[in-house]
Protein backbone atom coordinates (compact mmCIF):
# COMPACT_ATOMS: atom_id res chain seq x y z
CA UNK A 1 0.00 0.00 0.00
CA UNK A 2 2.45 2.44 0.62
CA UNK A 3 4.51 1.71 -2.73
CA UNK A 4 0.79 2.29 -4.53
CA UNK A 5 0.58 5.60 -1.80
CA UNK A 6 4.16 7.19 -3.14
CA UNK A 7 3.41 6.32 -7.15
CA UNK A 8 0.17 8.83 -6.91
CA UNK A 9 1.90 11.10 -5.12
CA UNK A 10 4.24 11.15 -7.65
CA UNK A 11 1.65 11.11 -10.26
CA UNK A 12 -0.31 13.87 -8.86
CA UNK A 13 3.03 15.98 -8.47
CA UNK A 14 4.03 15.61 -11.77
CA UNK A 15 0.56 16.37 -13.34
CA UNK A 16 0.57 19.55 -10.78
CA UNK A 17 3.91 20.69 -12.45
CA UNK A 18 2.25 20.31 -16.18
CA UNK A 19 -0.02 22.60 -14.72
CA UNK A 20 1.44 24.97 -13.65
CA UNK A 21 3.58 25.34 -16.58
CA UNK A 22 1.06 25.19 -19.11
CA UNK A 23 -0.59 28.21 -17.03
CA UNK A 24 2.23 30.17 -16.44
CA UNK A 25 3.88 29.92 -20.35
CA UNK A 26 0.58 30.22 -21.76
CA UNK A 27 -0.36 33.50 -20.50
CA UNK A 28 -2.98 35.66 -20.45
CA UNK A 29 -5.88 35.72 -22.53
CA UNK A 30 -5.13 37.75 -25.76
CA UNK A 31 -6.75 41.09 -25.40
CA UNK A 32 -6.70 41.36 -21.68
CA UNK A 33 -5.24 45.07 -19.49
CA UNK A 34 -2.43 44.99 -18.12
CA UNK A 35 -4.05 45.00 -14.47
CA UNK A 36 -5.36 41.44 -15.32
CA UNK A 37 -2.15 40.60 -16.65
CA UNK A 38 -0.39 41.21 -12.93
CA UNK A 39 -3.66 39.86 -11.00
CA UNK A 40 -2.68 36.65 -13.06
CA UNK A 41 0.46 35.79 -12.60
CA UNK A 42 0.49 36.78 -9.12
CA UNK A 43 -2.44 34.21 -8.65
CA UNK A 44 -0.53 31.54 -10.55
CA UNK A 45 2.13 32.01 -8.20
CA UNK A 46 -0.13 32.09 -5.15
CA UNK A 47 -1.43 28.18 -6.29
CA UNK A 48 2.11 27.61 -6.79
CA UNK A 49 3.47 28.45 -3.21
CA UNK A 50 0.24 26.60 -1.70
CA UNK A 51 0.90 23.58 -3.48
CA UNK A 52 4.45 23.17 -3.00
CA UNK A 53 3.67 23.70 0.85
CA UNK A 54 1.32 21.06 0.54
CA UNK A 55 3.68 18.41 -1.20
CA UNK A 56 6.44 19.35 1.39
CA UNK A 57 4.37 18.71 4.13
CA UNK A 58 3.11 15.76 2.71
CA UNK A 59 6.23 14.38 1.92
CA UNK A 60 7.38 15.29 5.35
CA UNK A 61 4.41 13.10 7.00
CA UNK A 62 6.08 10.27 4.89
């Protein structure tokens, strides 16, 4: 069980990652002011921060 346990979590981190990535190189929708342009990054990185606190603690409880 815990082999099957650490495979999702790597699974889930790795799909996270994707995520992320495809969010933060793909940018804004075209068209958009340059206020929503700052509101979204700064909420990509938000997710970002939360999530990797939530894999390290995870990872700690391992």
């Amino acid at each position: 069980m815990p082999l099957q346990a650490d495979g999702l979590v790597s699974l889930e981190a790795g799909a996270t990652a994707g995520a992320h990535t495809r969010i933060s190189e793909g940018g804004t929708p075209y068209g958009t002011e340059q206020d929503f342009e700052v509101g979204w990054f700064e909420g990509v990185r938000a997710v970002a921060v939360d999530l990797l606190r939530i894999a390290d603690n995870t990872a700690a409880q391992r």
